[in-house]
C-alpha atoms as a PDB file:
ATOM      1  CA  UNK A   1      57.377 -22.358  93.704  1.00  0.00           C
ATOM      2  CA  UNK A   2      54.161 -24.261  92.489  1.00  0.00           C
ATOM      3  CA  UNK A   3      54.949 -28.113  91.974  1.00  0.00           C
ATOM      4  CA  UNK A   4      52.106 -29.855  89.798  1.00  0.00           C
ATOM      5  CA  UNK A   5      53.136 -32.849  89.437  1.00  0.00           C
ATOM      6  CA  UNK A   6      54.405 -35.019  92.161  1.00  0.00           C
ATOM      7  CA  UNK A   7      53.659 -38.485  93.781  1.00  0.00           C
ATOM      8  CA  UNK A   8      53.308 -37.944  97.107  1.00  0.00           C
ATOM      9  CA  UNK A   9      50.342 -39.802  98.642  1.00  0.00           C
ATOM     10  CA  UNK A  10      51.650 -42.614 100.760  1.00  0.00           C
ATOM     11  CA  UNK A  11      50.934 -46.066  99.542  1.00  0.00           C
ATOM     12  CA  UNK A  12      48.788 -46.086  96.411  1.00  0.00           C
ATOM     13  CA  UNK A  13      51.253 -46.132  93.445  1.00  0.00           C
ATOM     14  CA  UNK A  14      55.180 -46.176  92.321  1.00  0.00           C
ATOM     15  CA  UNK A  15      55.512 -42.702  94.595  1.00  0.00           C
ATOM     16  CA  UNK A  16      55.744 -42.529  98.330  1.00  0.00           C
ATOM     17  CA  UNK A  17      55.594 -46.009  99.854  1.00  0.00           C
ATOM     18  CA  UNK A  18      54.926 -44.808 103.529  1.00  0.00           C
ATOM     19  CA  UNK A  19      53.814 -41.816 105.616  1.00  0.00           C
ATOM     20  CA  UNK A  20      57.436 -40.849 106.051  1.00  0.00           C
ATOM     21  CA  UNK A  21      58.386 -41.487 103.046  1.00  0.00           C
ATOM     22  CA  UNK A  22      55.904 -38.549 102.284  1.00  0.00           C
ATOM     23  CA  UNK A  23      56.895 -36.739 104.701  1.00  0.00           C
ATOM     24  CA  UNK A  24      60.672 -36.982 103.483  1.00  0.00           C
ATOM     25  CA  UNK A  25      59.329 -35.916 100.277  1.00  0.00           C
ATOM     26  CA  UNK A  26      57.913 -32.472 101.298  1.00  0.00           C
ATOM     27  CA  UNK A  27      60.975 -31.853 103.417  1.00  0.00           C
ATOM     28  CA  UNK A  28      63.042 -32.266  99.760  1.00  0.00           C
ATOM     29  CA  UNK A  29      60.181 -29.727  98.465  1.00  0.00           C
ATOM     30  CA  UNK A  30      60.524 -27.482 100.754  1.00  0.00           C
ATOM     31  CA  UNK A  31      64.428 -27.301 100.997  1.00  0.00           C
ATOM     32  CA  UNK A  32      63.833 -26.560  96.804  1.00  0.00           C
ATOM     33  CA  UNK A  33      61.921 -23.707  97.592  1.00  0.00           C
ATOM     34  CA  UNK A  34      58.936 -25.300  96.913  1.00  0.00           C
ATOM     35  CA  UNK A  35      55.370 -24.018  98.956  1.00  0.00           C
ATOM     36  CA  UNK A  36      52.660 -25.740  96.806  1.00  0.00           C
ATOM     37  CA  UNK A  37      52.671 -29.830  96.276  1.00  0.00           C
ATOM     38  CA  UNK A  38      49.969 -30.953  93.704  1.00  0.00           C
ATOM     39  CA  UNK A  39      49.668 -34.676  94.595  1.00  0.00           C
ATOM     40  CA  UNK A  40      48.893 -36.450  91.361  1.00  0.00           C
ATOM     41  CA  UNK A  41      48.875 -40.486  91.696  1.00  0.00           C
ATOM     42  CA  UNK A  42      48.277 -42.315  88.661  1.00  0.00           C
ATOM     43  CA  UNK A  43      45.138 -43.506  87.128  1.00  0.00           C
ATOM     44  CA  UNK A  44      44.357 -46.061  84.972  1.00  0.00           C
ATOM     45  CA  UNK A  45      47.946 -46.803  83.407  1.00  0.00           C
ATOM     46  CA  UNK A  46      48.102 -50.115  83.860  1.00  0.00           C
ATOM     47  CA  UNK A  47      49.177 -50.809  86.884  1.00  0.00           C
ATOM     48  CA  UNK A  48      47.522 -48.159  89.236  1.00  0.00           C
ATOM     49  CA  UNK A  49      43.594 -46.926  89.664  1.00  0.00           C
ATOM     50  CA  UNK A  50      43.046 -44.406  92.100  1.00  0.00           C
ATOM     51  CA  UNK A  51      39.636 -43.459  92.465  1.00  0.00           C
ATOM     52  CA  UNK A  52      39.782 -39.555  92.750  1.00  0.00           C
ATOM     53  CA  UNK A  53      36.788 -39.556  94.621  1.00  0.00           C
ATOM     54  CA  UNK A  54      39.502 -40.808  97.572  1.00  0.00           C
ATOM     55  CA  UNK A  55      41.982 -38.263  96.976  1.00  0.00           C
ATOM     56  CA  UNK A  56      40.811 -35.140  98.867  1.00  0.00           C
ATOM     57  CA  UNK A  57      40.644 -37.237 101.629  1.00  0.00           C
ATOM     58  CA  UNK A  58      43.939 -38.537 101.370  1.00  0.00           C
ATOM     59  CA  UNK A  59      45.560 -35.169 101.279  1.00  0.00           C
ATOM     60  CA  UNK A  60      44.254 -33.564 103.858  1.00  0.00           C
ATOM     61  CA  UNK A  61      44.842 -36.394 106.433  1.00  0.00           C
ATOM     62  CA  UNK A  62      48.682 -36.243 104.435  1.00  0.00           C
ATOM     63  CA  UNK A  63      48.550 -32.521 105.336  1.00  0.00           C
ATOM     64  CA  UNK A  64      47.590 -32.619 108.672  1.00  0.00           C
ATOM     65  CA  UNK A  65      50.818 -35.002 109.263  1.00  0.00           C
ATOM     66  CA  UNK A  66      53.058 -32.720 107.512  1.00  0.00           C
ATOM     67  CA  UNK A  67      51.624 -29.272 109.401  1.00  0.00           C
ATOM     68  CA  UNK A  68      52.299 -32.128 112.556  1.00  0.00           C
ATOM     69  CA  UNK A  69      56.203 -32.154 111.772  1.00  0.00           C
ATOM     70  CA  UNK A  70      55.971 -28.165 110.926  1.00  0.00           C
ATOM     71  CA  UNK A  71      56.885 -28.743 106.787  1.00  0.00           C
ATOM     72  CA  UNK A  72      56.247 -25.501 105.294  1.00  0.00           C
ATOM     73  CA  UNK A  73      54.331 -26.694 102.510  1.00  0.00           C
ATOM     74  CA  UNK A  74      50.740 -27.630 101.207  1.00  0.00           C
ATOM     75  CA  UNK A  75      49.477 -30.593  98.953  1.00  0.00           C
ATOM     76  CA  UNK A  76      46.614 -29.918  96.844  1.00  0.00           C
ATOM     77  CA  UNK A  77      44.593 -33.178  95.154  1.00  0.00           C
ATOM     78  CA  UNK A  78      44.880 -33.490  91.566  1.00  0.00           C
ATOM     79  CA  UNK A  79      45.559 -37.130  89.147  1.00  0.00           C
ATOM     80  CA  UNK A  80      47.693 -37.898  86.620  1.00  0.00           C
ATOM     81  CA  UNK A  81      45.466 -39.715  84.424  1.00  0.00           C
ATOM     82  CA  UNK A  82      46.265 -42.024  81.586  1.00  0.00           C
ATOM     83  CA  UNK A  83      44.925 -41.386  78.230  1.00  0.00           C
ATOM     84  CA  UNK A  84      41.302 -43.471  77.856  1.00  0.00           C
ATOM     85  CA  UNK A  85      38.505 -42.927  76.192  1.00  0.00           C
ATOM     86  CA  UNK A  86      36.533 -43.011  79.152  1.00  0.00           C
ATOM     87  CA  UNK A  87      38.589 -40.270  80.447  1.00  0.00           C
ATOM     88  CA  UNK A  88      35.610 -37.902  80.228  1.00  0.00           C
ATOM     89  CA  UNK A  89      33.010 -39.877  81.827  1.00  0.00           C
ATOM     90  CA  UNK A  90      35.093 -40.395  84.490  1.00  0.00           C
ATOM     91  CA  UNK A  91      35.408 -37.021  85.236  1.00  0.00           C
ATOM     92  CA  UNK A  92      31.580 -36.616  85.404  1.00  0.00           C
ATOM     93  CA  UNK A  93      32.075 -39.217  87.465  1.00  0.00           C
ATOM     94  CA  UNK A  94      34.735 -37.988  90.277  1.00  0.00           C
ATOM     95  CA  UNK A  95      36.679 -41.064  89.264  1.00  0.00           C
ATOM     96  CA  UNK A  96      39.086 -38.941  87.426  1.00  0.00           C
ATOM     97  CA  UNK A  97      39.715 -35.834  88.907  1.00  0.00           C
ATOM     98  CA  UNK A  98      41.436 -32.551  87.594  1.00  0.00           C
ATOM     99  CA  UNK A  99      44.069 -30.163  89.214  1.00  0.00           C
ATOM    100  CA  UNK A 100      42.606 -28.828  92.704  1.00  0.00           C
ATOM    101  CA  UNK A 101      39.257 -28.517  91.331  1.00  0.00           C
ATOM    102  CA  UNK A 102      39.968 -26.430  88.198  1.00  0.00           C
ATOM    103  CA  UNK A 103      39.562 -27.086  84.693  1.00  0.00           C
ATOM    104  CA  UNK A 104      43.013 -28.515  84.196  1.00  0.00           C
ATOM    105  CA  UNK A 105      43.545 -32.206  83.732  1.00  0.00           C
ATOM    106  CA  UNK A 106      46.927 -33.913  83.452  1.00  0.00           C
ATOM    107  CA  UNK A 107      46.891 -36.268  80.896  1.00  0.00           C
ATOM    108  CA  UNK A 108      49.191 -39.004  80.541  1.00  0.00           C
ATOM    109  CA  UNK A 109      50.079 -40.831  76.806  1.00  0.00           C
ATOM    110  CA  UNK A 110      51.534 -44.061  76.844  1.00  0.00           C
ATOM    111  CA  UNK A 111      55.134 -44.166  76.507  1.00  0.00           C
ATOM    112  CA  UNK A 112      55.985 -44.800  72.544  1.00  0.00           C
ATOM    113  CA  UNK A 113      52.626 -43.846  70.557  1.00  0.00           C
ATOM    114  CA  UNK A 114      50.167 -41.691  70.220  1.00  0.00           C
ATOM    115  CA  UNK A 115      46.611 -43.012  70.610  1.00  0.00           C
ATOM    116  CA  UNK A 116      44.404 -42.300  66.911  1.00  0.00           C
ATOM    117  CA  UNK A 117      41.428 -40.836  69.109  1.00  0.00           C
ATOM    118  CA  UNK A 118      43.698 -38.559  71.153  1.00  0.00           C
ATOM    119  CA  UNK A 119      42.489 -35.297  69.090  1.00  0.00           C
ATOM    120  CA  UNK A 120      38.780 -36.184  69.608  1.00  0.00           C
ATOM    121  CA  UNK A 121      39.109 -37.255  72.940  1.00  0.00           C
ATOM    122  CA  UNK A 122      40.715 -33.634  73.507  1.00  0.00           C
ATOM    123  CA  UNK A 123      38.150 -32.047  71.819  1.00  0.00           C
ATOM    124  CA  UNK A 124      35.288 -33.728  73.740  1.00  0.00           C
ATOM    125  CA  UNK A 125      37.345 -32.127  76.755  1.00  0.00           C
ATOM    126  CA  UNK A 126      37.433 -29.048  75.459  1.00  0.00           C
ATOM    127  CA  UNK A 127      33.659 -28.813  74.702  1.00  0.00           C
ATOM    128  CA  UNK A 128      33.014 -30.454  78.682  1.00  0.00           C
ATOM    129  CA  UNK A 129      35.036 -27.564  80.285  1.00  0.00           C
ATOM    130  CA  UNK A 130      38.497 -29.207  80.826  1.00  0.00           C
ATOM    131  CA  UNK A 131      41.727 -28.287  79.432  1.00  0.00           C
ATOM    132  CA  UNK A 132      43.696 -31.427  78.770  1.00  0.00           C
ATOM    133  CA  UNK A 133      47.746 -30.630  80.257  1.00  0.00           C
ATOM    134  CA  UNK A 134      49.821 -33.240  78.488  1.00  0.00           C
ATOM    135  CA  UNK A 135      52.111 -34.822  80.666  1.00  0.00           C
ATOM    136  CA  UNK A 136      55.613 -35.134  80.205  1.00  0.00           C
ATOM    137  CA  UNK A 137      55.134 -35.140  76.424  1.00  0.00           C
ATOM    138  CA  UNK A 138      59.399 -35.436  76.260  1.00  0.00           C
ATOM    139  CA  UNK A 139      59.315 -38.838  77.346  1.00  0.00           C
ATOM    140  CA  UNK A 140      57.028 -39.884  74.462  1.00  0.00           C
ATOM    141  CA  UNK A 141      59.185 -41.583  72.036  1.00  0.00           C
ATOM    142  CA  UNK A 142      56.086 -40.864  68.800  1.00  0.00           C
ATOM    143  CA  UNK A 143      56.973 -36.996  70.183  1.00  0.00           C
ATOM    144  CA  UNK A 144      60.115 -36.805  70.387  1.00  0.00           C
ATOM    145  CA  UNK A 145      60.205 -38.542  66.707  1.00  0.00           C
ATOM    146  CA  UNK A 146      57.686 -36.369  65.224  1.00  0.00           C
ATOM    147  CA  UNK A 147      57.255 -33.090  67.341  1.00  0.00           C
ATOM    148  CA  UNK A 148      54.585 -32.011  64.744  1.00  0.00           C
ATOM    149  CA  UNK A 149      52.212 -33.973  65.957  1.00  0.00           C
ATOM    150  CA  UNK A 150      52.283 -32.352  69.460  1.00  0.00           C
ATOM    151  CA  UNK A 151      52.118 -29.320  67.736  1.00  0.00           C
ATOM    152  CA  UNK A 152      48.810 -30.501  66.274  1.00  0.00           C
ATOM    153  CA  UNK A 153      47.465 -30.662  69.184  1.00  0.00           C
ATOM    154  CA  UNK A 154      48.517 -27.410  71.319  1.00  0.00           C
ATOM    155  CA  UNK A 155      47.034 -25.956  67.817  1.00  0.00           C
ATOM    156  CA  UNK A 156      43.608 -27.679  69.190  1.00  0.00           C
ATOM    157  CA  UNK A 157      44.440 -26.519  72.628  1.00  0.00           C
ATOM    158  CA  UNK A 158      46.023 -28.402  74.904  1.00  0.00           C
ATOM    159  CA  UNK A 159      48.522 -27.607  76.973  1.00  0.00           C
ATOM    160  CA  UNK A 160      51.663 -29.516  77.999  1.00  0.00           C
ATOM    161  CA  UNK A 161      53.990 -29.841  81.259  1.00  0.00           C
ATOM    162  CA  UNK A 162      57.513 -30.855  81.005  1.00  0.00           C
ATOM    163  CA  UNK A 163      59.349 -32.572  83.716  1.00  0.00           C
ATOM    164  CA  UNK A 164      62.095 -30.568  85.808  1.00  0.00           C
ATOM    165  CA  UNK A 165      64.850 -33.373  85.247  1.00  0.00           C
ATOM    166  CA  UNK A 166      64.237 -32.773  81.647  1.00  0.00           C
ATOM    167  CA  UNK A 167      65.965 -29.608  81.537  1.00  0.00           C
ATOM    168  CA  UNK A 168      69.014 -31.372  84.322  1.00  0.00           C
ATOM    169  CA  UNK A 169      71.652 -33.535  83.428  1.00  0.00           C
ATOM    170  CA  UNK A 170      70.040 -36.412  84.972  1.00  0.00           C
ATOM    171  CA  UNK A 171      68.280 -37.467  81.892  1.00  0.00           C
ATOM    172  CA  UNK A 172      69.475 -39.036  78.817  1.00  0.00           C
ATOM    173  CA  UNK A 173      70.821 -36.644  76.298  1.00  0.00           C
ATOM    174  CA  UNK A 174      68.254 -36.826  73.958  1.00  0.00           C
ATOM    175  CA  UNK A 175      65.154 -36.478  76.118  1.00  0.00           C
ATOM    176  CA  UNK A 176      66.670 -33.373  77.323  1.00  0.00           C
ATOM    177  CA  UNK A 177      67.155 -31.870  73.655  1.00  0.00           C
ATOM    178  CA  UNK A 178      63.748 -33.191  73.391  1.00  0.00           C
ATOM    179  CA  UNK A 179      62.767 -30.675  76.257  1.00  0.00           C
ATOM    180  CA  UNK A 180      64.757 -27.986  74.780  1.00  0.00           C
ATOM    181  CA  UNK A 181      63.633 -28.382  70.983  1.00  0.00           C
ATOM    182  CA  UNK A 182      60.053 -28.076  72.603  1.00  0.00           C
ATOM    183  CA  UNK A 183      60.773 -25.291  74.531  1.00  0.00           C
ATOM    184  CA  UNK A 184      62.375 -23.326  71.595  1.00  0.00           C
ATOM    185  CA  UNK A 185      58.849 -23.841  69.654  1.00  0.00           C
ATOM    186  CA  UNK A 186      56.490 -22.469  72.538  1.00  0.00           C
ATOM    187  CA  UNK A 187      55.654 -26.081  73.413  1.00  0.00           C
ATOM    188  CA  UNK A 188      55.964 -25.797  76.754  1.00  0.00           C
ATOM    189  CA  UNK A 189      53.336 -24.148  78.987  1.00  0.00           C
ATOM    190  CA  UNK A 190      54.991 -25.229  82.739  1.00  0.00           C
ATOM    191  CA  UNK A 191      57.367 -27.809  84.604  1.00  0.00           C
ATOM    192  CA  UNK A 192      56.833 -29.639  87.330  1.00  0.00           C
ATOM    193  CA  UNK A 193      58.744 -32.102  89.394  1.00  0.00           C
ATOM    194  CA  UNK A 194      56.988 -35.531  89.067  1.00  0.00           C
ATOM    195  CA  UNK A 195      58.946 -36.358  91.796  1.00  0.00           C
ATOM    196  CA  UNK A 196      58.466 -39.600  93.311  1.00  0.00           C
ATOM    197  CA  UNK A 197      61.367 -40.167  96.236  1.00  0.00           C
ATOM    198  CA  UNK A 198      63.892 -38.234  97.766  1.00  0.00           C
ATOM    199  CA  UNK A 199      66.557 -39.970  95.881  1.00  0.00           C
ATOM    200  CA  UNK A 200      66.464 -41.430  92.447  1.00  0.00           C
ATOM    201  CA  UNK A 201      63.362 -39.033  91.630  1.00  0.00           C
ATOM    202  CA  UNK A 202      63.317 -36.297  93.464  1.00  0.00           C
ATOM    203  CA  UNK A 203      62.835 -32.247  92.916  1.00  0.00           C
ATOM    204  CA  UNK A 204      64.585 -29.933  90.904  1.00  0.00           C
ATOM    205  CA  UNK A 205      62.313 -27.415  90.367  1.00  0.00           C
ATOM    206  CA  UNK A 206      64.851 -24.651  91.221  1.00  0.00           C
ATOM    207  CA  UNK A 207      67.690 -26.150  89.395  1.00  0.00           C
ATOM    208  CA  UNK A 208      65.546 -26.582  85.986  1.00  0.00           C
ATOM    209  CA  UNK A 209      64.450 -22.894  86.149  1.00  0.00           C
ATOM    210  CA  UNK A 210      68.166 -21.581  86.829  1.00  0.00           C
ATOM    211  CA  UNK A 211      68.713 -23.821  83.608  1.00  0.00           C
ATOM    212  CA  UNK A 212      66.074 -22.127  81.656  1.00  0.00           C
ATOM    213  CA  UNK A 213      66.857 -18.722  83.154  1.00  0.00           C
ATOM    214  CA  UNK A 214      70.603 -18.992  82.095  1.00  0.00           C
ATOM    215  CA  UNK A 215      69.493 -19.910  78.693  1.00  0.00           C
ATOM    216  CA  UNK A 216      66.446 -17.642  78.315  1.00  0.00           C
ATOM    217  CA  UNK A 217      66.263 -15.343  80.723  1.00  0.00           C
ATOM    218  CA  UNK A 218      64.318 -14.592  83.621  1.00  0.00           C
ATOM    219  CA  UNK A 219      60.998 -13.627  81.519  1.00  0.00           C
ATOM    220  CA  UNK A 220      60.629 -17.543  80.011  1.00  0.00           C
ATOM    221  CA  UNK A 221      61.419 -18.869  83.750  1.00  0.00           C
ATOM    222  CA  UNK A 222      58.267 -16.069  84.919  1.00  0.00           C
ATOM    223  CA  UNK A 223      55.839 -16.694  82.599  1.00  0.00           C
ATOM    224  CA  UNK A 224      56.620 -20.796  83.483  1.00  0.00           C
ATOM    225  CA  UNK A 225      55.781 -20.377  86.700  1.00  0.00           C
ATOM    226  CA  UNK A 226      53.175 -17.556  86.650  1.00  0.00           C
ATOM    227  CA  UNK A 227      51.413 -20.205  84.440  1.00  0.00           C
ATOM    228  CA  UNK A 228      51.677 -22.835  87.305  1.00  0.00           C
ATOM    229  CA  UNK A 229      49.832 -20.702  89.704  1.00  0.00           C
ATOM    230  CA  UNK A 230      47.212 -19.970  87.119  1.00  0.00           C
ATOM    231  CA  UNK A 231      46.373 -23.370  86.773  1.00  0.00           C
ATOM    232  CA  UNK A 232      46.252 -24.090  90.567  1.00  0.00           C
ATOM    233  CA  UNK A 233      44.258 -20.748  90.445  1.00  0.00           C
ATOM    234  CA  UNK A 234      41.920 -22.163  87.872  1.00  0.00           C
ATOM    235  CA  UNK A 235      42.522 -18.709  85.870  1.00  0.00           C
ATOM    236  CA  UNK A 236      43.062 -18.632  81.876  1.00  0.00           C
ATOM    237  CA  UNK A 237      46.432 -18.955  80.579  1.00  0.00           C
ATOM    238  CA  UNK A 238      47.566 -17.352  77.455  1.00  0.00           C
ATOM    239  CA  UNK A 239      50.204 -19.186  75.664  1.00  0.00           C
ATOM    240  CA  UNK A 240      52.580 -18.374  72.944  1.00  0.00           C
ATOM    241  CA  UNK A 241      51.390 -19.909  69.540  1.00  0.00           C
ATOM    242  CA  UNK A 242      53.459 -23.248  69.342  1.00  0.00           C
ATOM    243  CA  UNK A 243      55.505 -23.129  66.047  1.00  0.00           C
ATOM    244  CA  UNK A 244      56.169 -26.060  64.027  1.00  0.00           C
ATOM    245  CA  UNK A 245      59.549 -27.818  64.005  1.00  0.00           C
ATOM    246  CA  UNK A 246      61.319 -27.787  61.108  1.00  0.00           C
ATOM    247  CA  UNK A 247      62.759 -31.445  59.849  1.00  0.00           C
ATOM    248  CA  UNK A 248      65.919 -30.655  59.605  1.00  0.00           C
ATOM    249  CA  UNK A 249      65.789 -29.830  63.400  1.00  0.00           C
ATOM    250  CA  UNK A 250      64.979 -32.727  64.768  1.00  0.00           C
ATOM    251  CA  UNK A 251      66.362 -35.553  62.426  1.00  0.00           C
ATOM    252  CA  UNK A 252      70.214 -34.946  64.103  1.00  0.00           C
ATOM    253  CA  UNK A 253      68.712 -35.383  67.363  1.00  0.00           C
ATOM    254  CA  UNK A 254      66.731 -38.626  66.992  1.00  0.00           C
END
């Protein structure tokens, strides 16, 4: 499996707080069945700016380590970057970096609203090359209040990645009919991890897609993960055409 979404660099935000801390972390990945390890620190959300111009650096010396202690698995450079409106100058700029060097950019909203210049912001993206990948979009509470205007923008676009835990038992009830609402509408384009310890946060990659598999079968759970490997891949992905959600289905959950 292809993880997109995981904080893993030693050091430089909530993730990983020491070499073996990483290290512990793609032993957990690798006991999930997990190969490929996008590293994605945060950037610019308040607390955290990692310059992505440091990142390849970072991973490699982290991947040297973890070839050291013979960890079946790889980590790739990527960012999980907070909504700005310098988003797209700093990706000119190297400050901001996308998934291993494709088009893809995760892109994370803050946690209750939804920013007014978010669809031009996306746009001017869109017209630069990139391919915004909304982050975690269950977790936003404007989202999961009004789903329609997520829908608005996968019309425009964008794609979205849902966290693994969201489709567990290990999140509130609601953010995980959140996850499932969206996935009934084709608003979900891949999960990842987002893993950032072995313990409270940690990966269930495999356990998410026996979730989705028991509900949906094993052709939603490929096309999931065939996605994932596009994007690391830097290949086109075709997604379903997200539907709109119905009031009625979404006023007895929230």
């Amino acid at each position: 499996m292809i993880d997109l979404h995981c904080h893993i660099l030693p050091g430089i935000d909530d993730g990983a707080k020491t070499l073996e801390d990483s290290l512990d972390l793609a032993r957990a990945a690798e006991a999930d069945g997990i190969h490929t390890i996008v590293a994605t620190p945060h950037h610019r959300n308040g607390a955290f700016d990692n310059d992505g111009n440091a990142i390849p650096q970072l991973v490699e010396d982290l991947n040297s380590h973890i070839k050291e202690h013979e960890i079946d698995v790889t980590v790739l450079p990527g960012q999980e970057n907070r909504l700005t409106g310098e988003l797209v100058d700093e990706l000119k700029q190297g400050t901001a970096i996308p998934v291993h060097k494709s088009r893809y950019v995760l892109v994370e909203f803050p946690s209750v609203q939804v920013p007014h210049y978010a669809n031009r912001l996306f746009f001017d993206l869109q017209v630069e090359g990139y391919m915004p990948i909304i982050v975690h979009p269950e977790r936003n509470k404007t989202f999961a209040e009004h789903p329609n205007k997520l829908y608005e923008l996968l019309q425009a676009g964008a794609l979205t990645q849902v966290t693994a835990d969201s489709f567990t038992k290990k999140v509130p009830k609601k953010t995980r009919q959140c996850a499932e609402l969206l996935l009934d509408h084709h608003m979900v384009h891949v999960i990842a991890s987002d893993a950032h310890d072995v313990n409270r946060r940690t990966f269930d990659l495999s356990t998410a897609y026996q979730s989705i598999q028991a509900k949906r079968g094993e052709e939603e759970v490929f096309y999931l993960m065939e996605n994932a490997e596009r994007i690391i891949d830097n290949e086109t992905i075709y997604p379903e055409p997200p539907q709109q959600v119905k009031k009625k289905k979404f006023l007895g959950i929230f």
